[in-house]
N, C-alpha and C. Protein backbone atom coordinates (compact mmCIF):
# COMPACT_ATOMS: atom_id res chain seq x y z
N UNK A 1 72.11 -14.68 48.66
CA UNK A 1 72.91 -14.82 49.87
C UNK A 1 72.02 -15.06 51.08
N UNK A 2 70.65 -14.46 51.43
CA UNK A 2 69.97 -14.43 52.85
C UNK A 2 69.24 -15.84 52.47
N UNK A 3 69.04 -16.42 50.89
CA UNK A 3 68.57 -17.53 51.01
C UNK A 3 69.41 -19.13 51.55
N UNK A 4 70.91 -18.86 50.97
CA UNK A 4 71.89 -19.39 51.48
C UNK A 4 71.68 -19.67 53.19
N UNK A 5 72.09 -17.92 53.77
CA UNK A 5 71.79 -18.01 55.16
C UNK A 5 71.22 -18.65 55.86
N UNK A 6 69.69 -18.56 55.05
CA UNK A 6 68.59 -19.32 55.92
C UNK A 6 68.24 -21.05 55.61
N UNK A 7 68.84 -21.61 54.79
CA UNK A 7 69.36 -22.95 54.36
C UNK A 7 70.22 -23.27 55.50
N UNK A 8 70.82 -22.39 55.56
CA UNK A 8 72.74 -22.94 56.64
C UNK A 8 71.86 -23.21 58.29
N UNK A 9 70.98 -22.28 58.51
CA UNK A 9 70.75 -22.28 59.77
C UNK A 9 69.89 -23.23 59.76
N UNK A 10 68.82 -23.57 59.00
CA UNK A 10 67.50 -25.24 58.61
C UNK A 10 68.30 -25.48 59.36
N UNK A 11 69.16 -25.93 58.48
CA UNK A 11 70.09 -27.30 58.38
C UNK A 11 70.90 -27.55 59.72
N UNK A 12 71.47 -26.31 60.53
CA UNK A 12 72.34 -26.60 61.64
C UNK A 12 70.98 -26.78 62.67
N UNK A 13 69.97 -26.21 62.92
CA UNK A 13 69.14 -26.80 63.61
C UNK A 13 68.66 -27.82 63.59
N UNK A 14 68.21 -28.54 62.51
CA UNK A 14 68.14 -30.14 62.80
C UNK A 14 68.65 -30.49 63.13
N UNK A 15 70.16 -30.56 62.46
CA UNK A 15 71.05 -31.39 63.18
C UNK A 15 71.47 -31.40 64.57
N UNK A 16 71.31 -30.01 64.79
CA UNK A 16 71.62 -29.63 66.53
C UNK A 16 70.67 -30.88 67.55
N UNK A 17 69.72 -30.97 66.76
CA UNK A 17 68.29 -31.34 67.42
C UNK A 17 68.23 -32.92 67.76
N UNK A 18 68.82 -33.59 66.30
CA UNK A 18 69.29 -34.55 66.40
C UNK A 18 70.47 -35.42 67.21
N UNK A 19 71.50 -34.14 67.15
CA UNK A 19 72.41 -34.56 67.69
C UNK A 19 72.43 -34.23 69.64
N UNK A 20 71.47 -33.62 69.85
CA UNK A 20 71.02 -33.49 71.66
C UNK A 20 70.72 -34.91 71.83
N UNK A 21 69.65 -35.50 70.94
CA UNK A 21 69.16 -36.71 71.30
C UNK A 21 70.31 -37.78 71.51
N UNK A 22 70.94 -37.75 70.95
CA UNK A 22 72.26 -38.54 71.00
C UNK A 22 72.87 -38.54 72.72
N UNK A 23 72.92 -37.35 72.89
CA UNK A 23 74.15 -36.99 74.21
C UNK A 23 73.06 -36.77 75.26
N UNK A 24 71.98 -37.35 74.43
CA UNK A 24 71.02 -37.30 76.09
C UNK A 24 71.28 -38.76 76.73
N UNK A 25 71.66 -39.58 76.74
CA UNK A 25 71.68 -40.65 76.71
C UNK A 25 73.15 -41.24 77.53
N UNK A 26 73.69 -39.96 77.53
CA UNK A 26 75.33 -40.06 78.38
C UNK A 26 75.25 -39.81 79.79
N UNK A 27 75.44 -40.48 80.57
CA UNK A 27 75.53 -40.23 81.99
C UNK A 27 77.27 -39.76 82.79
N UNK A 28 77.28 -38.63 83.41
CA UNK A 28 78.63 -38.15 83.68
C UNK A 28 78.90 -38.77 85.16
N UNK A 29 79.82 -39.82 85.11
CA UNK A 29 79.87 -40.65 86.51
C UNK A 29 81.19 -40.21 87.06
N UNK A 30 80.41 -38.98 88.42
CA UNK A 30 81.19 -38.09 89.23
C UNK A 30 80.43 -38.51 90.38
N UNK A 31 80.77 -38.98 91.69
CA UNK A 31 80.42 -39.46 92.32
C UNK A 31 79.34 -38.33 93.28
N UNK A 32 78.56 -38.54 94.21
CA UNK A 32 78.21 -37.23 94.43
C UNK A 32 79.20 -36.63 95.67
N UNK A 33 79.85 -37.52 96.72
CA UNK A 33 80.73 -36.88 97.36
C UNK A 33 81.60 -35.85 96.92
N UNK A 34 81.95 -36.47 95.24
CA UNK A 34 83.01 -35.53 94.65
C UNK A 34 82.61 -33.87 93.85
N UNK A 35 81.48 -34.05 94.19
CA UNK A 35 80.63 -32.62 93.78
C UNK A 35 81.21 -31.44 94.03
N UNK A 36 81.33 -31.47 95.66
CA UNK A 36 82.46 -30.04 96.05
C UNK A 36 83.20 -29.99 95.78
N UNK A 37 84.23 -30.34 95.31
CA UNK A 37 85.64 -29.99 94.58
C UNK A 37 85.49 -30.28 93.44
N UNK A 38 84.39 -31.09 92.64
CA UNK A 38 84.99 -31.06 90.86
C UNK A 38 83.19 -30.83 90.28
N UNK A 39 83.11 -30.28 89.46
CA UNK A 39 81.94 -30.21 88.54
C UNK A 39 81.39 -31.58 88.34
N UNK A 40 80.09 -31.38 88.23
CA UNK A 40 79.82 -32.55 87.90
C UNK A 40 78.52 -32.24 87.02
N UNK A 41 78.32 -31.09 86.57
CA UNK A 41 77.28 -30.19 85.81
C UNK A 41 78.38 -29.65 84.58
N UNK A 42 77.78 -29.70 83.77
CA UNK A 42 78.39 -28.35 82.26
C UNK A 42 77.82 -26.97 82.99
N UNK A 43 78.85 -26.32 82.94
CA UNK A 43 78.94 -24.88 83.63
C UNK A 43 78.16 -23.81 82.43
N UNK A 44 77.61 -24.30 81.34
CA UNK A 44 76.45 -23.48 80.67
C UNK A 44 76.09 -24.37 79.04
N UNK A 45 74.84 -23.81 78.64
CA UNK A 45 74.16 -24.36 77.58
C UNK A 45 73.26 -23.91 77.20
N UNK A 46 73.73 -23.23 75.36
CA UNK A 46 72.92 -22.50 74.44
C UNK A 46 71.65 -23.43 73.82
N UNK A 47 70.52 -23.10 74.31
CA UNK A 47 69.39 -24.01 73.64
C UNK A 47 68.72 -22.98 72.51
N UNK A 48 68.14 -23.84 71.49
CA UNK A 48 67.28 -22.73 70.51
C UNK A 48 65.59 -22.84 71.44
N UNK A 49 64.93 -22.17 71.22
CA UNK A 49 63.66 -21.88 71.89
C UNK A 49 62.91 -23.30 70.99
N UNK A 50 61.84 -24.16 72.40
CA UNK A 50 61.27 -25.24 71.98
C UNK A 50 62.14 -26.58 72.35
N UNK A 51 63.82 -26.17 72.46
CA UNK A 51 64.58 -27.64 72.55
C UNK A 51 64.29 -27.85 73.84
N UNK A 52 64.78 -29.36 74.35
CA UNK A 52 65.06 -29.96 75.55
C UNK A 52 66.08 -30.77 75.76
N UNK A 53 66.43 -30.54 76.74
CA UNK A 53 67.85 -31.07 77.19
C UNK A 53 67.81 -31.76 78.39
N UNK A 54 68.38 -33.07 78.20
CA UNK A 54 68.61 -33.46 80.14
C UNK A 54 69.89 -33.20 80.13
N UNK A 55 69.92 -32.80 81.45
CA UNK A 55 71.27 -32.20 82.43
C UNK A 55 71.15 -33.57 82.56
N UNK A 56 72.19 -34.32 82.75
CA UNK A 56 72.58 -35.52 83.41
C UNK A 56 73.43 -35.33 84.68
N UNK A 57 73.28 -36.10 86.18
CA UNK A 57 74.03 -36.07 86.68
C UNK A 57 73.94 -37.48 87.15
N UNK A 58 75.35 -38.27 87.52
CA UNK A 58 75.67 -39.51 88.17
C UNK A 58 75.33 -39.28 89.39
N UNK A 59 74.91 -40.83 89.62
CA UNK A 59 74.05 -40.40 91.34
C UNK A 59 74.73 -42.09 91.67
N UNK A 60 75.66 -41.92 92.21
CA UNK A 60 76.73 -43.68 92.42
C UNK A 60 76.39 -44.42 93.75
N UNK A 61 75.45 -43.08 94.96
CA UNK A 61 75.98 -43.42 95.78
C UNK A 61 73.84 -43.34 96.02
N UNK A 62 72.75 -43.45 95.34
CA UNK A 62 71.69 -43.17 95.31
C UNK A 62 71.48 -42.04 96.15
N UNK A 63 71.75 -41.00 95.78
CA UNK A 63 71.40 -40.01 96.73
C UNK A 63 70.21 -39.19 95.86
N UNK A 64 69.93 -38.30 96.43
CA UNK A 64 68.79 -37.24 95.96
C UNK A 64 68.98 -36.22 95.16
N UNK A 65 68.75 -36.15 94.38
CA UNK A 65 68.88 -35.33 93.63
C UNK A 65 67.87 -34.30 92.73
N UNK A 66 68.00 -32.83 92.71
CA UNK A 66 67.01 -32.04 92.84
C UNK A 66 66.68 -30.80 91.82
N UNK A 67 66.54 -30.72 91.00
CA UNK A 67 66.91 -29.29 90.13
C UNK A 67 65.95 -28.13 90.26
N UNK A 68 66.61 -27.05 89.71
CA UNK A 68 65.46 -25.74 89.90
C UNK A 68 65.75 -24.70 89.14
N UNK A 69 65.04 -24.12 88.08
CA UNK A 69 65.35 -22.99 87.65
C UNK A 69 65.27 -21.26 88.17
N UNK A 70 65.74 -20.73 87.56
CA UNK A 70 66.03 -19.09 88.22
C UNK A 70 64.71 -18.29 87.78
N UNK A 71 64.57 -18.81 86.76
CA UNK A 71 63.65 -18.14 85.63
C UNK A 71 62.63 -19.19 84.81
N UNK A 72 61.14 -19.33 85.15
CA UNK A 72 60.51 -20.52 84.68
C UNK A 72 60.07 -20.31 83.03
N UNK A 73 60.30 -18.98 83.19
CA UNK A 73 59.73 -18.00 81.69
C UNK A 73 60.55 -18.38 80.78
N UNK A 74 61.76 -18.78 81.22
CA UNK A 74 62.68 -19.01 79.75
C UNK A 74 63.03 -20.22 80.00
N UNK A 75 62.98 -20.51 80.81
CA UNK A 75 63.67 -22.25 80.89
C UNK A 75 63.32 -23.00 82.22
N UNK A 76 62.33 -24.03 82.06
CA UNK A 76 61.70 -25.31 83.28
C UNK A 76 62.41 -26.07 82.77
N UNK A 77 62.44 -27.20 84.53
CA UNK A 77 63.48 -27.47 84.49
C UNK A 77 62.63 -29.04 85.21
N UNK A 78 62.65 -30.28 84.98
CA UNK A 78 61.42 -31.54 85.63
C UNK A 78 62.19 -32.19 86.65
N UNK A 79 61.95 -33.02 87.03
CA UNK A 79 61.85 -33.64 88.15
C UNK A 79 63.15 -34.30 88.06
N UNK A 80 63.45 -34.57 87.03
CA UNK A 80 64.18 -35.50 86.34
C UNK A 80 65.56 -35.07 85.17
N UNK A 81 65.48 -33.39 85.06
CA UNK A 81 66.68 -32.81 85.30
C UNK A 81 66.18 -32.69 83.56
N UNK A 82 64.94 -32.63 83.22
CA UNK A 82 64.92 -32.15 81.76
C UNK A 82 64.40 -30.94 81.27
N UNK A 83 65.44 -29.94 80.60
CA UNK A 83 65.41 -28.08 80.62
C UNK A 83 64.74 -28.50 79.04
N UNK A 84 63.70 -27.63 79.43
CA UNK A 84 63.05 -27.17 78.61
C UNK A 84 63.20 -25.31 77.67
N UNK A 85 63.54 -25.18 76.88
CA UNK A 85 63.58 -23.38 76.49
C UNK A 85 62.47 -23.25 76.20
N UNK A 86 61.85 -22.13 76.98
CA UNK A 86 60.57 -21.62 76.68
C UNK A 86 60.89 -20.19 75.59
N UNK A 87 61.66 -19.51 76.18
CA UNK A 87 61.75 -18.47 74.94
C UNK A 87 63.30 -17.66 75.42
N UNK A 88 63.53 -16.76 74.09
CA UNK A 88 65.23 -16.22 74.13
C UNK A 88 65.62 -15.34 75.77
N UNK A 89 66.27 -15.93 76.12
CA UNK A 89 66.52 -15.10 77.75
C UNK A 89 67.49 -15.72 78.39
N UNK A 90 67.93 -15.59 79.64
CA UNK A 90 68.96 -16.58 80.35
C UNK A 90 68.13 -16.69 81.44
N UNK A 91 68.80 -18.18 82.12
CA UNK A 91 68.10 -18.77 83.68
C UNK A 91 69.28 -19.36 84.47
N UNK A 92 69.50 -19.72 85.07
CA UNK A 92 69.97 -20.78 85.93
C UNK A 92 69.31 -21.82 86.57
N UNK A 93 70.56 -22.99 86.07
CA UNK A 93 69.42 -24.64 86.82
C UNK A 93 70.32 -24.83 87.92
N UNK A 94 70.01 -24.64 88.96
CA UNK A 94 70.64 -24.90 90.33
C UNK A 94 70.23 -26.66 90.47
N UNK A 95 71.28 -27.48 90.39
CA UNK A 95 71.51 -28.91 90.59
C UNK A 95 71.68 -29.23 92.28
N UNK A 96 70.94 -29.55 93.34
CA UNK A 96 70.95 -29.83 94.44
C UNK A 96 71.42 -31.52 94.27
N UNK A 97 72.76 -31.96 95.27
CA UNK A 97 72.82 -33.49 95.52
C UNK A 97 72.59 -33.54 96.88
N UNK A 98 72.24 -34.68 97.80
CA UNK A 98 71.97 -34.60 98.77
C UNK A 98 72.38 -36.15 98.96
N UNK A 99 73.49 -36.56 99.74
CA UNK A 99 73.78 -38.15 100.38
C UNK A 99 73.90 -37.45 101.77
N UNK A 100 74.73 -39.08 102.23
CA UNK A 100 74.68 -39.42 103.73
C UNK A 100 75.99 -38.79 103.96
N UNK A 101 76.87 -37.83 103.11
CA UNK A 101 77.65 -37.07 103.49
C UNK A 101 77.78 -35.68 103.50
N UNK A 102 76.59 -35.04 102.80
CA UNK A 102 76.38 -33.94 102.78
C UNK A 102 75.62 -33.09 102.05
N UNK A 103 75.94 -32.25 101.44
CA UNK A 103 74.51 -31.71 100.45
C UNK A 103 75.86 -30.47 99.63
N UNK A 104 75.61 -31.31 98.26
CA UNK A 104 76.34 -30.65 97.30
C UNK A 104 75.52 -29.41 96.00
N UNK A 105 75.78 -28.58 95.42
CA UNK A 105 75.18 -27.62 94.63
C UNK A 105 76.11 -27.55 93.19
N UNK A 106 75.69 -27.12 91.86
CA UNK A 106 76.47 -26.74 91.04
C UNK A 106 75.56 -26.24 89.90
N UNK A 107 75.67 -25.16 89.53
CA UNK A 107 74.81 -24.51 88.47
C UNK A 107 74.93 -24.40 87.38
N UNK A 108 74.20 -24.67 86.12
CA UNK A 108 74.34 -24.16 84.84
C UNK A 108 73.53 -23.31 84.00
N UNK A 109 74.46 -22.41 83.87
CA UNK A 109 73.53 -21.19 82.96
C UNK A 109 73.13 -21.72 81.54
N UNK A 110 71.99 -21.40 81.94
CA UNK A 110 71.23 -21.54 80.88
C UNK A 110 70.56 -20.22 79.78
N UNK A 111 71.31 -20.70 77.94
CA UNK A 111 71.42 -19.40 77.32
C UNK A 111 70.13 -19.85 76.15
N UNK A 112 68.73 -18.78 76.21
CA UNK A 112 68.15 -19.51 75.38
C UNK A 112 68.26 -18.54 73.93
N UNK A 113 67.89 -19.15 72.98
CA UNK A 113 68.43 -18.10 71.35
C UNK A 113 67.00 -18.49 70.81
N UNK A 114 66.68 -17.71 69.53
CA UNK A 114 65.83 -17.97 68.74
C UNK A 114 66.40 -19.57 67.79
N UNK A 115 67.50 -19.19 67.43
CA UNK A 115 68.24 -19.82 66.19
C UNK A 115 69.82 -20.11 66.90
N UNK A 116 70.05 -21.45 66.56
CA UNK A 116 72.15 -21.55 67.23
C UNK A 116 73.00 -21.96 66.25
N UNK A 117 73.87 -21.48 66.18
CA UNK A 117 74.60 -21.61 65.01
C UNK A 117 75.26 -22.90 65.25
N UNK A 118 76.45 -22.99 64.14
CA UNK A 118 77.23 -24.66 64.00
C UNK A 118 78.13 -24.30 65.57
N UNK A 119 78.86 -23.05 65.55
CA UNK A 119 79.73 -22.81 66.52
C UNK A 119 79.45 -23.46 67.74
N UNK A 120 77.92 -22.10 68.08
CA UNK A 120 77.61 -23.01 69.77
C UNK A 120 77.31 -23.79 69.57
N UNK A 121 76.49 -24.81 68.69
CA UNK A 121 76.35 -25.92 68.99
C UNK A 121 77.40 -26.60 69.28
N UNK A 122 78.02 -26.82 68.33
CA UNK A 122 79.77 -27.00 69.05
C UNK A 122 80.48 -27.23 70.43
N UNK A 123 80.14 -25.50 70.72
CA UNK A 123 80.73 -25.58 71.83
C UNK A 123 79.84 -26.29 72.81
N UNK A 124 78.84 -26.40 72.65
CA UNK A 124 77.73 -26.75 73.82
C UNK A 124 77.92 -28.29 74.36
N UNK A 125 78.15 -29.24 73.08
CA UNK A 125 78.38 -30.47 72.78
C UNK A 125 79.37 -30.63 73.18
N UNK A 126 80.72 -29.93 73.05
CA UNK A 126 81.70 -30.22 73.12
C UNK A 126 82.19 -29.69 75.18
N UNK A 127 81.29 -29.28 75.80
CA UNK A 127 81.35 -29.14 76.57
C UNK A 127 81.15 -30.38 77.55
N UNK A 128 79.84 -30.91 77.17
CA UNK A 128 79.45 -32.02 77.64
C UNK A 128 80.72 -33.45 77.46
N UNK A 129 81.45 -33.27 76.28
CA UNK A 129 82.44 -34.77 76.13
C UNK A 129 83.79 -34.08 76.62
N UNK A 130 84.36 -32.63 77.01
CA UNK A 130 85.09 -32.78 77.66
C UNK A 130 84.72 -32.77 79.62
N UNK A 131 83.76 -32.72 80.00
CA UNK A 131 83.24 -33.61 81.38
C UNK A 131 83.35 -34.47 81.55
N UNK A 132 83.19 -35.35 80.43
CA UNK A 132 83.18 -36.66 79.93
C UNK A 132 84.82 -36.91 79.84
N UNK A 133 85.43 -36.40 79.32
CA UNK A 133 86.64 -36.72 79.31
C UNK A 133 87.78 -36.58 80.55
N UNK A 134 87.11 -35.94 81.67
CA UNK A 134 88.12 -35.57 82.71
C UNK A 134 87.56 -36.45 83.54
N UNK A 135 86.01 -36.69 83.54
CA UNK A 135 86.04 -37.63 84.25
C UNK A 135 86.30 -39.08 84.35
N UNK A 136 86.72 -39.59 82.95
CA UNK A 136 87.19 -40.81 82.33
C UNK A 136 88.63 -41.20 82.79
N UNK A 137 89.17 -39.85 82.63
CA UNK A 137 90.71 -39.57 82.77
C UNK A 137 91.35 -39.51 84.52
N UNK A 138 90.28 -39.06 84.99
CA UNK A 138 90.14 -39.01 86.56
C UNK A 138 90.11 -40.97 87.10
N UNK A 139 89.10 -41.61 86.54
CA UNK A 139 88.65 -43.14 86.91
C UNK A 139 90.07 -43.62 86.86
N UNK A 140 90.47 -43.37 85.28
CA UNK A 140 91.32 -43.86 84.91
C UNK A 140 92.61 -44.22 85.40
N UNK A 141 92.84 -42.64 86.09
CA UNK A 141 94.17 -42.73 86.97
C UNK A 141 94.12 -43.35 88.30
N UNK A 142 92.77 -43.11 88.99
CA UNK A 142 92.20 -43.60 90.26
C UNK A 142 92.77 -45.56 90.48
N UNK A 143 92.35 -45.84 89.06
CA UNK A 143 91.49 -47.17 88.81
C UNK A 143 93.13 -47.89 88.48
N UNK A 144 94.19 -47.28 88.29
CA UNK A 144 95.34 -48.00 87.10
C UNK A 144 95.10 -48.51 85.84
N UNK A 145 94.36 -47.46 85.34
CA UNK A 145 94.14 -47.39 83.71
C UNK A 145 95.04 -47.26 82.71
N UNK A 146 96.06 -46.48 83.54
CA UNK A 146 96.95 -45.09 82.50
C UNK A 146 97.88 -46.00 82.05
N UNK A 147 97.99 -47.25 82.78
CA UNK A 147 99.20 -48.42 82.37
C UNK A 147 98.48 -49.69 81.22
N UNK A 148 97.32 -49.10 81.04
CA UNK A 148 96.82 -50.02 79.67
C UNK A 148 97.11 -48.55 78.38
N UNK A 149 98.04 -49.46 77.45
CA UNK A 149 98.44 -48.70 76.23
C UNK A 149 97.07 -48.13 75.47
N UNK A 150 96.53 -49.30 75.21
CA UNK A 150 94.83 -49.02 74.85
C UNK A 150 93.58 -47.70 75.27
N UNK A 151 93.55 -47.62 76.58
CA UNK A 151 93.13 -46.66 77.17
C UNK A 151 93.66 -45.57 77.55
N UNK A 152 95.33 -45.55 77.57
CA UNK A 152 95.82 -44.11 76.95
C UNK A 152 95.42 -43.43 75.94
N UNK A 153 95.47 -44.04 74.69
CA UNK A 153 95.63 -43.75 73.30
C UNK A 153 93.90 -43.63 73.37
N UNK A 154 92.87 -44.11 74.02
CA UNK A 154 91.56 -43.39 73.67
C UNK A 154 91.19 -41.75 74.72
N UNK A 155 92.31 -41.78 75.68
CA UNK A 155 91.84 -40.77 76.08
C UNK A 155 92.48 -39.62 75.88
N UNK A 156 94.30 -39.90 74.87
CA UNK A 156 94.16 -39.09 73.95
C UNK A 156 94.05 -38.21 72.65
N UNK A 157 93.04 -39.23 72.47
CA UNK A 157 92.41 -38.91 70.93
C UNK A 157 91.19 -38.25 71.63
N UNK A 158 90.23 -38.49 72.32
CA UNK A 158 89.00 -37.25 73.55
C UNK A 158 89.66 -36.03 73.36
N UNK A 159 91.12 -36.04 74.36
CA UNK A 159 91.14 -34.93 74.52
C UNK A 159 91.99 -34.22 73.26
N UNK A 160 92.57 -34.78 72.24
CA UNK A 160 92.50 -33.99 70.90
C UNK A 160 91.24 -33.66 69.98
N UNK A 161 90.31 -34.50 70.66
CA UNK A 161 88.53 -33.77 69.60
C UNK A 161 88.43 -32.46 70.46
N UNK A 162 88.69 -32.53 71.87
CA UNK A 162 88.16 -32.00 72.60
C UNK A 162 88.76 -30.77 72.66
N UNK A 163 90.09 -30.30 72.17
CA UNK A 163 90.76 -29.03 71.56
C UNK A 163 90.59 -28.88 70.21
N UNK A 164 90.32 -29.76 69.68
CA UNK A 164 90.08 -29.26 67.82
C UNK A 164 88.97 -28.27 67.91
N UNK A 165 87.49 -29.32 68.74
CA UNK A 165 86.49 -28.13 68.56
C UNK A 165 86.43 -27.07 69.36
N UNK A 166 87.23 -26.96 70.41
CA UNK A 166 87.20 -25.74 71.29
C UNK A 166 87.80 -24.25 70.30
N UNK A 167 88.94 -25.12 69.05
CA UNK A 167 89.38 -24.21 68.17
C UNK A 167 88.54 -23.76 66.99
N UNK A 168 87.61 -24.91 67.36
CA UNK A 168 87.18 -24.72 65.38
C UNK A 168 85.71 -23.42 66.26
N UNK A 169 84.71 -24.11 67.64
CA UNK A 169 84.17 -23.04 67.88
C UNK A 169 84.42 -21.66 68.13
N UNK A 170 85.98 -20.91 68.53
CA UNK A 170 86.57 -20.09 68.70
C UNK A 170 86.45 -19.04 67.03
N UNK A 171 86.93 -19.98 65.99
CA UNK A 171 86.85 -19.30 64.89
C UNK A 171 86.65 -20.57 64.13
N UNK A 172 84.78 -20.31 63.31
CA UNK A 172 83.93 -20.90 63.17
C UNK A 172 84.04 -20.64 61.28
N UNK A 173 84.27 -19.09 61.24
CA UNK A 173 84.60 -18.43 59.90
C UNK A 173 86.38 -19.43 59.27
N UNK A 174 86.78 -20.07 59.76
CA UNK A 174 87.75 -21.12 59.14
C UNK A 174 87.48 -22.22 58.26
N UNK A 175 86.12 -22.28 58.84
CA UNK A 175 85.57 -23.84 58.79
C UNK A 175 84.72 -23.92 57.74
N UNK A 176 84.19 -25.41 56.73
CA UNK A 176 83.02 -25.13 56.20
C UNK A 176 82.12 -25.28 56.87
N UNK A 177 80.70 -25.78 56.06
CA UNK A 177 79.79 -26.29 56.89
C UNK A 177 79.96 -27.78 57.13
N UNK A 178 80.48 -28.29 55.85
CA UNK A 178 80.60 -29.56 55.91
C UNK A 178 82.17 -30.22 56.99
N UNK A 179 82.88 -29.52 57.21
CA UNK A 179 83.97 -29.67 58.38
C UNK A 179 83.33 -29.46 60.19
N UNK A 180 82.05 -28.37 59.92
CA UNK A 180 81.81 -28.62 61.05
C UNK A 180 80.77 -29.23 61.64
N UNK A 181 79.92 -29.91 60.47
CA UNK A 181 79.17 -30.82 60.25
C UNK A 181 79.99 -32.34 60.77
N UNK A 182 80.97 -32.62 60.22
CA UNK A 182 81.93 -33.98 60.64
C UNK A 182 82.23 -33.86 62.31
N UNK A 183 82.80 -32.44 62.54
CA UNK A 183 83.34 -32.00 64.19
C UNK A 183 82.13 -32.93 65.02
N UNK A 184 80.83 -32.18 64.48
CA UNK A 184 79.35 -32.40 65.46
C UNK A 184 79.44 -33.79 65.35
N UNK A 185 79.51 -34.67 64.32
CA UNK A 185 79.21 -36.03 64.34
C UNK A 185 80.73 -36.86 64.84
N UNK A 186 81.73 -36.62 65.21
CA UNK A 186 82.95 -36.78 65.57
C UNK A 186 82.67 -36.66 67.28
N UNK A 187 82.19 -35.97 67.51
CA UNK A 187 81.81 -35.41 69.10
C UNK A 187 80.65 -36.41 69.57
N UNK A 188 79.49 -36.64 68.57
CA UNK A 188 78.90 -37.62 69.32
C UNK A 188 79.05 -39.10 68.86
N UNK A 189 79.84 -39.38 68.44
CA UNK A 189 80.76 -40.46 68.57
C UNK A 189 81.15 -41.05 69.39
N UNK A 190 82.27 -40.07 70.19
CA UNK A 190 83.16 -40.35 70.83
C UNK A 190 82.37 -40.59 72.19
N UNK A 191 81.55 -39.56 72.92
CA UNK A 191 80.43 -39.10 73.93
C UNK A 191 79.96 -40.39 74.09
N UNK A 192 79.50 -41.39 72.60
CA UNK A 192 78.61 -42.43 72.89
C UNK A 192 79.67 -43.76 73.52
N UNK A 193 80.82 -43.54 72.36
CA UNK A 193 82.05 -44.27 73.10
C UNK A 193 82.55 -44.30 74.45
N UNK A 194 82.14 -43.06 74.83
CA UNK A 194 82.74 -43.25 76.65
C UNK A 194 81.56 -43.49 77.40
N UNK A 195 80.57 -43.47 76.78
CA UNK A 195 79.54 -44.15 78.04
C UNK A 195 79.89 -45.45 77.79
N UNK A 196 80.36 -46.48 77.00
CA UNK A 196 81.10 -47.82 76.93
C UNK A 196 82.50 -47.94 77.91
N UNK A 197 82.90 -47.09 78.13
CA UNK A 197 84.50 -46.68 78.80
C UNK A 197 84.23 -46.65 80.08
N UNK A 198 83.10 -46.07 80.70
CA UNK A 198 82.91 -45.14 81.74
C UNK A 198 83.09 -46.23 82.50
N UNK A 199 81.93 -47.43 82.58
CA UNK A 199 82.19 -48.27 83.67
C UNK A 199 83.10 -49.25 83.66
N UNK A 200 83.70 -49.61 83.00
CA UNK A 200 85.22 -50.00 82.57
C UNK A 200 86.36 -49.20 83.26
N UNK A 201 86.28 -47.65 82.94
CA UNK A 201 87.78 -47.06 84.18
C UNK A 201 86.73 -47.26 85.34
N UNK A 202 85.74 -47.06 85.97
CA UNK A 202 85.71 -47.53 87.24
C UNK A 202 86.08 -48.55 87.97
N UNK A 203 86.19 -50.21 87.19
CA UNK A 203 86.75 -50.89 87.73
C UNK A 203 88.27 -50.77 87.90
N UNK A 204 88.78 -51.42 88.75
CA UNK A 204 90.50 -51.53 88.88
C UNK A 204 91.18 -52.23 87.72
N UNK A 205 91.96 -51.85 87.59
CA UNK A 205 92.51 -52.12 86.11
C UNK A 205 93.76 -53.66 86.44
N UNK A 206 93.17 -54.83 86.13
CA UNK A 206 93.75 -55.79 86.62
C UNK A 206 95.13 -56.05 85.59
């Protein structure tokens, strides 16, 4: 059985590892004016000790943009918005925007582990494509999206991944490995699909 265990966890760490690289690559296009009233950060993220992660933030309007951690001991944070886990602890990355309209803030806690299971990974991922999904859904309505049949029906099939895994991370003991193995690769799928979408609902929907 503890050899089982320690097979299950290999295995969800690579893939975890693999699958960051994927969703590093997604940019969340929230304008920075729109910072004060809507997120434009994932409001937290379980790293295993050694990973790295870029925080992505959309910068539409070239403004400045600045990060900083709480705690350098468990988690640095570069120039360029890439968190590093130094070892198991929590930090905060305070995200500074700065345009010609004001100076916006939004933080994400940062949770570091030895080892992360299928769950958080899950949830962690799945945090990042529903950002992704409100802010798609936001363009969308902005833009007169919601009247293409097409771009309904993709945003909601998002936001049905985007409650499956909020359920399947909730209760993880339902699932196999191989169901939540598909979830993880289902999630960065879709993530890679809306960076194709993204600048598409920004234009006006002719």
């Amino acid at each position: 059985m503890e050899n089982r265990k320690t097979s299950f966890m290999k295995r969800a760490a690579m893939f975890v590892m693999a699958l960051a690289v994927v969703l590093t690559t997604v940019l969340v296009p929230v304008p920075a004016k729109a910072a004060a009233a809507d997120a434009f950060v994932v409001s937290s993220y379980t790293m295993a000790k050694g990973e790295k992660w870029k925080l992505n933030v959309y910068n539409a309007d070239n403004a400045k943009v600045s990060y900083k951690t709480s705690k350098k001991s468990v988690a640095t944070v570069s120039k360029k918005g890439v968190v590093t886990a130094k070892k198991a602890g929590s930090a905060t990355i305070t995200v500074t925007v700065k345009d010609s309209e004001g100076t916006y803030q939004a933080k994400t806690k940062i949770k570091v582990k030895k080892q992360i299971t299928y769950a958080e990974a899950i949830k962690r991922v799945n945090a990042e494509l529903n950002l992704l999904y409100v802010c798609a859904a936001e363009l969308a309505e902005m833009n007169g999206w919601l009247e293409n049949e097409e771009a309904v029906t993709y945003l909601a099939a998002c936001a049905d991944l985007v409650d499956e895994a909020n359920a399947m991370a909730k209760n993880p003991n339902a699932y196999t490995v191989e169901e939540m193995e598909d979830e993880l690769n289902a999630i960065a799928i879709m993530a890679e699909q809306m960076e194709g979408f993204l600048p598409v609902f920004a234009e006006p929907y002719a």
